[in-house]
PDB file of N, CA and C in Angstrom:
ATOM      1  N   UNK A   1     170.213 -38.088 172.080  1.00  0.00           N
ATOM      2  CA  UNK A   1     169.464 -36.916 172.436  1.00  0.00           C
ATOM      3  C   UNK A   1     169.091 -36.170 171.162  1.00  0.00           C
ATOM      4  N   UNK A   2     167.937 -36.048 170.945  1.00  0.00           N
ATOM      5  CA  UNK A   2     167.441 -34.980 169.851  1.00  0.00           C
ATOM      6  C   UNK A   2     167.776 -33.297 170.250  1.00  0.00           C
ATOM      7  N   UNK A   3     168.344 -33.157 169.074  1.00  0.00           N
ATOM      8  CA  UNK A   3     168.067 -31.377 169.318  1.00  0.00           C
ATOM      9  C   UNK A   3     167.263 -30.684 168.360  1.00  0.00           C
ATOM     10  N   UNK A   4     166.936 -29.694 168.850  1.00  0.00           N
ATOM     11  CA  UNK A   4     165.630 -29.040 168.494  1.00  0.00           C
ATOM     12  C   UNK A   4     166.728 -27.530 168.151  1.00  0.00           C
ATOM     13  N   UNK A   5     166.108 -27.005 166.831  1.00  0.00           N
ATOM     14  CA  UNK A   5     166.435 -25.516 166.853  1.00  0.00           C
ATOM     15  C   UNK A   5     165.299 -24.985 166.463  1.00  0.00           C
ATOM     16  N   UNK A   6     164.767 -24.999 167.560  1.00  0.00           N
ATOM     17  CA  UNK A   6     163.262 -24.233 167.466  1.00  0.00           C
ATOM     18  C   UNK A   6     162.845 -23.877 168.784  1.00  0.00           C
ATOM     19  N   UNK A   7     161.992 -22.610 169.004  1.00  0.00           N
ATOM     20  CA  UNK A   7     161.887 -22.532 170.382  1.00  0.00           C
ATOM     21  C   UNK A   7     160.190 -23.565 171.183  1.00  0.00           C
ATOM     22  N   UNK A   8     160.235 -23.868 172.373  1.00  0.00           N
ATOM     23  CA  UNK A   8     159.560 -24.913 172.701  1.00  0.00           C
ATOM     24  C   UNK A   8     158.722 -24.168 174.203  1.00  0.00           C
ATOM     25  N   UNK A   9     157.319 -24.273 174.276  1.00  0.00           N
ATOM     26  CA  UNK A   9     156.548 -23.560 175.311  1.00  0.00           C
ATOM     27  C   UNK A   9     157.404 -24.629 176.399  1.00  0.00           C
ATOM     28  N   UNK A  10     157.060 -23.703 177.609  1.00  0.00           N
ATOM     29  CA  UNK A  10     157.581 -24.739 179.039  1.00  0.00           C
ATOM     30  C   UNK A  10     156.646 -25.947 179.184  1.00  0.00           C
ATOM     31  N   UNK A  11     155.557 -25.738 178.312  1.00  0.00           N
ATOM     32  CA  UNK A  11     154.702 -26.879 179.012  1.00  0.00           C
ATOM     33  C   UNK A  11     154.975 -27.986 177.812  1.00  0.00           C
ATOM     34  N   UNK A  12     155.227 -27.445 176.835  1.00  0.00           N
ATOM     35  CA  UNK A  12     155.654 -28.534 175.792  1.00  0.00           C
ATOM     36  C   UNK A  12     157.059 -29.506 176.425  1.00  0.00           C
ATOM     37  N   UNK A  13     157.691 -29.125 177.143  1.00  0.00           N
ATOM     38  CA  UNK A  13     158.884 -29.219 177.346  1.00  0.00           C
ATOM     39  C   UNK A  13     158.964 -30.307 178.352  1.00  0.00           C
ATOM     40  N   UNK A  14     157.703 -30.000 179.475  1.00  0.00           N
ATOM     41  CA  UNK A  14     157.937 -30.410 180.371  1.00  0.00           C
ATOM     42  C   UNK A  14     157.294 -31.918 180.295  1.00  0.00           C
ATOM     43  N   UNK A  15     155.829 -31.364 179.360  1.00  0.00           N
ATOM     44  CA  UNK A  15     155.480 -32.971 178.836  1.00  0.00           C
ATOM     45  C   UNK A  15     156.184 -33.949 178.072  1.00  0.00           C
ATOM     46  N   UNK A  16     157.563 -33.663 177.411  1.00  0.00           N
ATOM     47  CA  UNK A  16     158.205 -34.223 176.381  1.00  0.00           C
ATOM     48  C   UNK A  16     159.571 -34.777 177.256  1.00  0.00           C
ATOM     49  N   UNK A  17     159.922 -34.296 178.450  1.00  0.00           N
ATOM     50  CA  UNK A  17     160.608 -34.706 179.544  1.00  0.00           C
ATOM     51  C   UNK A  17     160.267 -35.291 180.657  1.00  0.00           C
ATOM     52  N   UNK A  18     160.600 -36.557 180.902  1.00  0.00           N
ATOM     53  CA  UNK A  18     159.564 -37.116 182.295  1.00  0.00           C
ATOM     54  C   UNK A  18     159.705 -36.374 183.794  1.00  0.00           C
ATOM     55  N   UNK A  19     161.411 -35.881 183.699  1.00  0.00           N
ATOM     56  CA  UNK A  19     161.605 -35.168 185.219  1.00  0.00           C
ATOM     57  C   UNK A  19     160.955 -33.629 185.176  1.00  0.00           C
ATOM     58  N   UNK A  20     161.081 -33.215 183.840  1.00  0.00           N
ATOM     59  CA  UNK A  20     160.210 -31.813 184.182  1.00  0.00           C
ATOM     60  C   UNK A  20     158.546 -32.457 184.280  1.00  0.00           C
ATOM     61  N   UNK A  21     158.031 -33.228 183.570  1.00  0.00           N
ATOM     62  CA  UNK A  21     156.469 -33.500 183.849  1.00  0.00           C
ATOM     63  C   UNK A  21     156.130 -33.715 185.332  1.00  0.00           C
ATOM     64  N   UNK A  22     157.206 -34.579 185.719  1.00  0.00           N
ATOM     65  CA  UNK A  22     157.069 -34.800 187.675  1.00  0.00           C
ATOM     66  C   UNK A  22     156.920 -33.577 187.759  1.00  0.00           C
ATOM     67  N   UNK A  23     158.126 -32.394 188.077  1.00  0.00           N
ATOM     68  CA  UNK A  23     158.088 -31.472 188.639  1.00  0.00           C
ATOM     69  C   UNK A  23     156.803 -30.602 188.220  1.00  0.00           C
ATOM     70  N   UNK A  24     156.787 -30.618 187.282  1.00  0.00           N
ATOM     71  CA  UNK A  24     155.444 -29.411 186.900  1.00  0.00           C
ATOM     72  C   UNK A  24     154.272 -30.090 187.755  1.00  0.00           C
ATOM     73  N   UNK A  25     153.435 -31.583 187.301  1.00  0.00           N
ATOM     74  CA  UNK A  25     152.667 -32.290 188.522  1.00  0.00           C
ATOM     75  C   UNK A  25     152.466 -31.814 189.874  1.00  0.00           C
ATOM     76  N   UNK A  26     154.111 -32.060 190.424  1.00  0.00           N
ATOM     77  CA  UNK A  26     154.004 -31.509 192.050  1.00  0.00           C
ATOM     78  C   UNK A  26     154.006 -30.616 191.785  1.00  0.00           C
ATOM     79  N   UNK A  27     153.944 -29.421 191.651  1.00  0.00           N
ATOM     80  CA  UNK A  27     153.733 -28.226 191.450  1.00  0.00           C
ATOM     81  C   UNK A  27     152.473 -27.448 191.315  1.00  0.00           C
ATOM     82  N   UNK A  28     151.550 -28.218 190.817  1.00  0.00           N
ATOM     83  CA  UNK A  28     150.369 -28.319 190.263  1.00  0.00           C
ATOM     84  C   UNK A  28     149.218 -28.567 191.702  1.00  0.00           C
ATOM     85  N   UNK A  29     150.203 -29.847 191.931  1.00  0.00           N
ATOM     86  CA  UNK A  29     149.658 -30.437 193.536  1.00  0.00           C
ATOM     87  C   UNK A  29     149.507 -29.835 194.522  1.00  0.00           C
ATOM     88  N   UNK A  30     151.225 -29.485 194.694  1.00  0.00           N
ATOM     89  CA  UNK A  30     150.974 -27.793 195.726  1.00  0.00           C
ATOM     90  C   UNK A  30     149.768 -27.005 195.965  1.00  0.00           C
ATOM     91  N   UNK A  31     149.943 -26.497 194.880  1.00  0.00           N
ATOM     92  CA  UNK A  31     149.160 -24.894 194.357  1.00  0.00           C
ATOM     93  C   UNK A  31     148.116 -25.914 194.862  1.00  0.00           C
ATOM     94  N   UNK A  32     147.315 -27.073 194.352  1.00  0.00           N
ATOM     95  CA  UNK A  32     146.043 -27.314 195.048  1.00  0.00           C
ATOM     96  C   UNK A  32     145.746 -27.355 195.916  1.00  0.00           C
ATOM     97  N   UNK A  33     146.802 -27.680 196.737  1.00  0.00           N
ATOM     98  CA  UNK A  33     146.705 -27.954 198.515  1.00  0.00           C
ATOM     99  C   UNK A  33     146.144 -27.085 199.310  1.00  0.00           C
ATOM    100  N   UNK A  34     147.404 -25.740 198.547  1.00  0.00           N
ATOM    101  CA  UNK A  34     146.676 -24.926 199.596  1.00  0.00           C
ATOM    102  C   UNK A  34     145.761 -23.904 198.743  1.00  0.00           C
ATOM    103  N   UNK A  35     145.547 -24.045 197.681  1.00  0.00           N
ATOM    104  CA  UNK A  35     144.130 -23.432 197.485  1.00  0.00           C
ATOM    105  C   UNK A  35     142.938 -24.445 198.454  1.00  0.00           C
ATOM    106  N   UNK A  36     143.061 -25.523 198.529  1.00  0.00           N
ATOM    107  CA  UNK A  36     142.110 -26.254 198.958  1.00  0.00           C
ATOM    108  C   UNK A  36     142.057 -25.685 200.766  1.00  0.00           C
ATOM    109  N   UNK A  37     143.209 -25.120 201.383  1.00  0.00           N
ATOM    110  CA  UNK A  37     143.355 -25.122 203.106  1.00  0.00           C
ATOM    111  C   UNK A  37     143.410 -23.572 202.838  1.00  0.00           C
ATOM    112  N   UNK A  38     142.999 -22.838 201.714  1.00  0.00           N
ATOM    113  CA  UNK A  38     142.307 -21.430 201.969  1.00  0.00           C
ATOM    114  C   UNK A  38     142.328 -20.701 202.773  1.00  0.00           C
ATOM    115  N   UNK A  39     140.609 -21.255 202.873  1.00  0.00           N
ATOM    116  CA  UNK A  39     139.809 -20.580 203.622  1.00  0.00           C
ATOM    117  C   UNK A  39     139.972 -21.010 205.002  1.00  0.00           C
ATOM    118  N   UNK A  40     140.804 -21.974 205.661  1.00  0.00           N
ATOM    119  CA  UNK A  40     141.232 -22.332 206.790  1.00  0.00           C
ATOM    120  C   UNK A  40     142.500 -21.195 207.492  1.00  0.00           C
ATOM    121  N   UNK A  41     142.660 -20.363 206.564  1.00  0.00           N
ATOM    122  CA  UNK A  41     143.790 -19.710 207.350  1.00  0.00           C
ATOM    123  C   UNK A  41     143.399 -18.139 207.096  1.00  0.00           C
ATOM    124  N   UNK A  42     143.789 -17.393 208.054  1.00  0.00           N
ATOM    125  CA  UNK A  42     143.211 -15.971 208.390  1.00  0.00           C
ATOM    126  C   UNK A  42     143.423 -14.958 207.967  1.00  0.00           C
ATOM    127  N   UNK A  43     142.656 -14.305 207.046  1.00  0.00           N
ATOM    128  CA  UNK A  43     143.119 -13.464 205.929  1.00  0.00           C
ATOM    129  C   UNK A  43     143.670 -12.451 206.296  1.00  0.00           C
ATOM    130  N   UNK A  44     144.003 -12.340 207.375  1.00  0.00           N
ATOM    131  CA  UNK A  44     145.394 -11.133 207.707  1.00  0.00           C
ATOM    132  C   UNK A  44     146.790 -12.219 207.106  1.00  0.00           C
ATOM    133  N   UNK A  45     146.438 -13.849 207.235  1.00  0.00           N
ATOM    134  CA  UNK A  45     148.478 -14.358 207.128  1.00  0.00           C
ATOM    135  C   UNK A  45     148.093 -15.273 205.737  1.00  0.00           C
ATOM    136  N   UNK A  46     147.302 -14.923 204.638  1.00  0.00           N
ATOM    137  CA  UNK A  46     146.884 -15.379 203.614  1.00  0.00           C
ATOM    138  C   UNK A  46     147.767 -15.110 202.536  1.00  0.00           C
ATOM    139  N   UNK A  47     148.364 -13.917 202.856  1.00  0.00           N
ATOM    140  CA  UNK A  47     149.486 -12.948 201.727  1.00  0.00           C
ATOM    141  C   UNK A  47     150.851 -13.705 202.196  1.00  0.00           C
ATOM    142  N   UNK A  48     151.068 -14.130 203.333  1.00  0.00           N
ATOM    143  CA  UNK A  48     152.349 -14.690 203.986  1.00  0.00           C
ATOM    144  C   UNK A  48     152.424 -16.045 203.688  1.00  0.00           C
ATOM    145  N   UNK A  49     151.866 -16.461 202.836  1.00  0.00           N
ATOM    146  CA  UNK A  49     151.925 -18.188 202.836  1.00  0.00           C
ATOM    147  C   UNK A  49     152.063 -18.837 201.301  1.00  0.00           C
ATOM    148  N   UNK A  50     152.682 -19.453 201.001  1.00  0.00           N
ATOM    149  CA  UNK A  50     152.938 -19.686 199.738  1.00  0.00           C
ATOM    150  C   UNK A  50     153.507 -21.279 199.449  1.00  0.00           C
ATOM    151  N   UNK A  51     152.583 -21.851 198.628  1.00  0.00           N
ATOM    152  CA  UNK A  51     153.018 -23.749 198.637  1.00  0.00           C
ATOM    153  C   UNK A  51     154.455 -23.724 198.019  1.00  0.00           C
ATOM    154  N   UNK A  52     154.546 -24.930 198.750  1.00  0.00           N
ATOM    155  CA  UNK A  52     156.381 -25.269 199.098  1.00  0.00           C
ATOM    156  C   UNK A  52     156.537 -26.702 198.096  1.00  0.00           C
ATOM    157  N   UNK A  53     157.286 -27.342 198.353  1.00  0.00           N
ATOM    158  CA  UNK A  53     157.461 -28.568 197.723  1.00  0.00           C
ATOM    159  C   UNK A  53     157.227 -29.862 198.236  1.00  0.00           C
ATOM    160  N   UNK A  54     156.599 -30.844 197.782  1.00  0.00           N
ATOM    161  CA  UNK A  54     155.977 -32.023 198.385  1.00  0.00           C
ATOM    162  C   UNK A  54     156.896 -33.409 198.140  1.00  0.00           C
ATOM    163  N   UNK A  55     156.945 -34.045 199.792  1.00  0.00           N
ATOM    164  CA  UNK A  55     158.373 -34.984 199.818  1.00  0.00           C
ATOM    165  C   UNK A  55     157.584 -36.226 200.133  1.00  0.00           C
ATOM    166  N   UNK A  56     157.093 -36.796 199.546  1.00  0.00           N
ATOM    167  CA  UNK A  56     156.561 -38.178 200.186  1.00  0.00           C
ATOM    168  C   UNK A  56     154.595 -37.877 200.654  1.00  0.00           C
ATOM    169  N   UNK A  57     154.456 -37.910 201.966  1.00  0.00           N
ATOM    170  CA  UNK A  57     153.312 -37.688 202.932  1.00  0.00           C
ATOM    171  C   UNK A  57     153.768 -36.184 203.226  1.00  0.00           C
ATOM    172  N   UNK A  58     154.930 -35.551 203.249  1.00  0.00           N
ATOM    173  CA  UNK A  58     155.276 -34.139 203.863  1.00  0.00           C
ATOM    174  C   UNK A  58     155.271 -32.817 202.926  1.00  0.00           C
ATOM    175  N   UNK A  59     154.391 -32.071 203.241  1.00  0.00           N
ATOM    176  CA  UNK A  59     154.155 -30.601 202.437  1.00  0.00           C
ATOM    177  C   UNK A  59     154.681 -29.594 202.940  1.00  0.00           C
ATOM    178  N   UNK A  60     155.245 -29.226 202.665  1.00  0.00           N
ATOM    179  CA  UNK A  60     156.082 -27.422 202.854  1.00  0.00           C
ATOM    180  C   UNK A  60     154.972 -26.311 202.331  1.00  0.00           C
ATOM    181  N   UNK A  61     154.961 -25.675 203.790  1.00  0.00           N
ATOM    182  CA  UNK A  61     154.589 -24.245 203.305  1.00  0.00           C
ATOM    183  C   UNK A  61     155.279 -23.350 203.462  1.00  0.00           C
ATOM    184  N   UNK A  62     155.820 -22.619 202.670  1.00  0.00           N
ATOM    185  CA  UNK A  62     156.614 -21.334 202.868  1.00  0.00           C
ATOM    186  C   UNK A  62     156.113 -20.042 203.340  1.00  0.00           C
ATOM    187  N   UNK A  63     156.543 -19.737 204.690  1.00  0.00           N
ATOM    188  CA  UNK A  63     155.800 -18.741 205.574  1.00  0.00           C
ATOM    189  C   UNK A  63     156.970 -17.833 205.631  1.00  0.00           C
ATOM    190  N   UNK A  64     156.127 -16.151 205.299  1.00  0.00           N
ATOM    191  CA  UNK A  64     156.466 -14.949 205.575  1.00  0.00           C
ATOM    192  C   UNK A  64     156.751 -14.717 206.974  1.00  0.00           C
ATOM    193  N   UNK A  65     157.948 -14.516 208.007  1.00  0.00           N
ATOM    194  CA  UNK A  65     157.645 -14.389 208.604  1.00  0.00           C
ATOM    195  C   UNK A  65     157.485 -15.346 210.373  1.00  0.00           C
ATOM    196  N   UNK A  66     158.172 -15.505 211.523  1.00  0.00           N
ATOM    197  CA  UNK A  66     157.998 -16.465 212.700  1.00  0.00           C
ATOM    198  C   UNK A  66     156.403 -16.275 213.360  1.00  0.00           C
ATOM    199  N   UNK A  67     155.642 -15.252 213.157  1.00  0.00           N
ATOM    200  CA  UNK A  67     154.414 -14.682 214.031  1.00  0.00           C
ATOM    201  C   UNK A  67     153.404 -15.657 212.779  1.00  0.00           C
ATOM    202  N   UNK A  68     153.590 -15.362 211.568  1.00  0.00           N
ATOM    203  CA  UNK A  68     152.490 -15.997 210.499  1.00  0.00           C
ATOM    204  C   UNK A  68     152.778 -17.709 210.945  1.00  0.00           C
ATOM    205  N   UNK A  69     154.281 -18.409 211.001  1.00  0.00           N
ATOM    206  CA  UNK A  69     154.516 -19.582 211.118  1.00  0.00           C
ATOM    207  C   UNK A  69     153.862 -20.120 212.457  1.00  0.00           C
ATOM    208  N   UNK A  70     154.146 -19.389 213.554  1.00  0.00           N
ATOM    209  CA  UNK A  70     153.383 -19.941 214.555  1.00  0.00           C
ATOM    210  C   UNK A  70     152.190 -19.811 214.694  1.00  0.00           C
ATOM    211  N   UNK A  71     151.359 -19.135 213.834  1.00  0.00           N
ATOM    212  CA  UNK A  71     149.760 -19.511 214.041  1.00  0.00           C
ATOM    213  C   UNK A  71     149.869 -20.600 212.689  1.00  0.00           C
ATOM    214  N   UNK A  72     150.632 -20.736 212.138  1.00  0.00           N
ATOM    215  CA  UNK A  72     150.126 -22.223 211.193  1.00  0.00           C
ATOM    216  C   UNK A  72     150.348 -23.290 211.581  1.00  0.00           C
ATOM    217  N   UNK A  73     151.781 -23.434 212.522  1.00  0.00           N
ATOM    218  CA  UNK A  73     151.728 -24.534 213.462  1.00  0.00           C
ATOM    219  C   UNK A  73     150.693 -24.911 214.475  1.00  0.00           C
ATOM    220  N   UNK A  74     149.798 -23.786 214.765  1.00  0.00           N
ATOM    221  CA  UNK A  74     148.891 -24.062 215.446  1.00  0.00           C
ATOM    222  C   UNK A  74     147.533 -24.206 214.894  1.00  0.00           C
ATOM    223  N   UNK A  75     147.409 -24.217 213.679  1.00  0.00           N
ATOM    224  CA  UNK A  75     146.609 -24.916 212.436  1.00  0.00           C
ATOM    225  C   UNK A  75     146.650 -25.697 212.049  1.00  0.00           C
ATOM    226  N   UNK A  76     148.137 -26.230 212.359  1.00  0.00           N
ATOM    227  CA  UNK A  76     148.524 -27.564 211.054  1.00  0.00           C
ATOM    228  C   UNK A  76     147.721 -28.780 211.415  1.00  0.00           C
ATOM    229  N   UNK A  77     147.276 -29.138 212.591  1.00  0.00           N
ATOM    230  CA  UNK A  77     145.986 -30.352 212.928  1.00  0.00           C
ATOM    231  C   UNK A  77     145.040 -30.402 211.786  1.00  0.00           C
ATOM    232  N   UNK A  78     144.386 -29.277 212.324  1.00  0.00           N
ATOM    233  CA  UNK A  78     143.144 -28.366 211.015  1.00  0.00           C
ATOM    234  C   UNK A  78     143.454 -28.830 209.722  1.00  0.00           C
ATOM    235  N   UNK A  79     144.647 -28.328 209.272  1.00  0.00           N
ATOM    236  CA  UNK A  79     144.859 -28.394 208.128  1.00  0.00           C
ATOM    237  C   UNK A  79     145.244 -29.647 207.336  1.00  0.00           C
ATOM    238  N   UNK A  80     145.603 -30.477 208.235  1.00  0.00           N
ATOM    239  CA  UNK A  80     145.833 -31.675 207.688  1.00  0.00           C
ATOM    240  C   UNK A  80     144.876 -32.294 207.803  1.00  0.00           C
ATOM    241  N   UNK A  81     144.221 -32.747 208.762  1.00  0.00           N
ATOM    242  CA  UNK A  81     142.794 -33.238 208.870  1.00  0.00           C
ATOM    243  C   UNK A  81     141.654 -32.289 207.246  1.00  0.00           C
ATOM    244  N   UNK A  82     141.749 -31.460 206.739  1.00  0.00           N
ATOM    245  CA  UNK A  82     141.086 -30.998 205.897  1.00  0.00           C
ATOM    246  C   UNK A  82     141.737 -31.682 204.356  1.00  0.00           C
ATOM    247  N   UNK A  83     143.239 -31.862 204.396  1.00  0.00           N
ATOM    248  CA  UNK A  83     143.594 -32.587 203.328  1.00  0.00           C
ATOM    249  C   UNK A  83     143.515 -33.463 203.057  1.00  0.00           C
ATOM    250  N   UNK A  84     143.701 -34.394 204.204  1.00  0.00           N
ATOM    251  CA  UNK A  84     142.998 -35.984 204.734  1.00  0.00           C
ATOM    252  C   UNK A  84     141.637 -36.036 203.541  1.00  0.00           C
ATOM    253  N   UNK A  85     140.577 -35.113 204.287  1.00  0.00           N
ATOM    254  CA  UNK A  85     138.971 -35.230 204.103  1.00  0.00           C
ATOM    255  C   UNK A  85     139.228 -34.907 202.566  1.00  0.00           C
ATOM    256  N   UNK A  86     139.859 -34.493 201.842  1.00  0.00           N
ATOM    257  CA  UNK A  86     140.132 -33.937 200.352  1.00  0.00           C
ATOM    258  C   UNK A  86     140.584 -35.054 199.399  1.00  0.00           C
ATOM    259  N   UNK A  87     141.486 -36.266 200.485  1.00  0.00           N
ATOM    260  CA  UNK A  87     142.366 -37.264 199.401  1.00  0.00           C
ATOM    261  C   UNK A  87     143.907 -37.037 199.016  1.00  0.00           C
ATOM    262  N   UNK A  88     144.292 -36.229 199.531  1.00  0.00           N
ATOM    263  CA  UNK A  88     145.448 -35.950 200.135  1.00  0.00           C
ATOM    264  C   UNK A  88     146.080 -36.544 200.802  1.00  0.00           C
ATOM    265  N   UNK A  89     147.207 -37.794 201.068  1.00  0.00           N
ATOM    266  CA  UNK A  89     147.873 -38.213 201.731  1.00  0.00           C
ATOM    267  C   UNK A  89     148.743 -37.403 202.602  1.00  0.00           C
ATOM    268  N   UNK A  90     148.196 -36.817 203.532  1.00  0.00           N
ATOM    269  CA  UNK A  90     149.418 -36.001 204.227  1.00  0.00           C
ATOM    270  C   UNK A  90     149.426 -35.874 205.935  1.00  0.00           C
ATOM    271  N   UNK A  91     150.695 -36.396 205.975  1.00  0.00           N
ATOM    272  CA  UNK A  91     150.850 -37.049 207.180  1.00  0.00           C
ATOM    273  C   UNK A  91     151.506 -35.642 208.291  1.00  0.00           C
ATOM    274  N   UNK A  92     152.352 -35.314 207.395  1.00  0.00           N
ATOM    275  CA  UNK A  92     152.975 -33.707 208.601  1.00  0.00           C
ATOM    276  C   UNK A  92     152.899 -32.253 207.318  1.00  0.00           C
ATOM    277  N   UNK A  93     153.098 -31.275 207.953  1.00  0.00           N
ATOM    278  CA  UNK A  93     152.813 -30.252 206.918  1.00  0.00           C
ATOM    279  C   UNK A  93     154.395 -29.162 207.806  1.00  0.00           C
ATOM    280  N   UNK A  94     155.456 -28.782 206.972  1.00  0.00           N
ATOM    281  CA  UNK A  94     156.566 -28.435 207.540  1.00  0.00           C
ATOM    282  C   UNK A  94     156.294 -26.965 207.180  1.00  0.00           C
ATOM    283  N   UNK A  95     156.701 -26.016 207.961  1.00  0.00           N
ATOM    284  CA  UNK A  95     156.943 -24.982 207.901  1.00  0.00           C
ATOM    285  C   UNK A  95     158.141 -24.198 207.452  1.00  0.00           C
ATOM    286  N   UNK A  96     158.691 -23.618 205.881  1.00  0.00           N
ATOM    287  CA  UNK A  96     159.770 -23.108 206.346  1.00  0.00           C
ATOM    288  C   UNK A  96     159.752 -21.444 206.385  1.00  0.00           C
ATOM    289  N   UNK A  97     160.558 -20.796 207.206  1.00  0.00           N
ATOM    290  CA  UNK A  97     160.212 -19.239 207.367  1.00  0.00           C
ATOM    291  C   UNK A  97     161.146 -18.344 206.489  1.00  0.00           C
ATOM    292  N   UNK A  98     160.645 -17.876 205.697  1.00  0.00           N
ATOM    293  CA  UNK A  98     161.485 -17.007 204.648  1.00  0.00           C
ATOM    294  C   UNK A  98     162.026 -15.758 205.366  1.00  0.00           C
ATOM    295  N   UNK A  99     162.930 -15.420 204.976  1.00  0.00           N
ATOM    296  CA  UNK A  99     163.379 -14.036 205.446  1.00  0.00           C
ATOM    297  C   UNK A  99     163.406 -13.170 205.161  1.00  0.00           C
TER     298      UNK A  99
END
């Protein structure tokens, strides 16, 4: 293992490490997702929704809230069908509800 006594940006870090480069990637991926499923969701529960972490075909969104989660469950067709049309492999989209 090299050590460094110098300080190193996160992104330097993460490119110079393969498990932080994954993680930063999915991360990256996220944030696109649902910038990309936007404008699909209703700008009253737009502030309540925040990308989660991606497991395979399965995306987490982290929802403010049981009233914001159940109108996204009743989106999530919509919304996957829109990630589909994007190139997105995504087969279920999970909800978890923050407290």
């Amino acid at each position: 293992m090299n050590r460094r006594h110098y300080a190193v940006s996160l992104q330097q870090a993460s490119e110079e490490a393969p498990v932080l480069a994954r993680l930063a990637a999915l991360t990256r991926d996220s944030s696109n997702r649902l910038r990309a499923i936007e404008a699909l969701i209703p700008a009253a529960l737009r502030h309540a929704v925040q990308a989660g972490p991606i497991e395979g075909s399965t995306w987490c969104l982290l929802v403010k809230g049981n009233a914001a989660a159940a109108k996204l469950r009743q989106l999530s067709p919509a919304l996957q069908a829109h990630l589909r049309s994007r190139g997105w492999d995504v087969t279920a989209i999970r909800l978890k509800v923050q407290a």
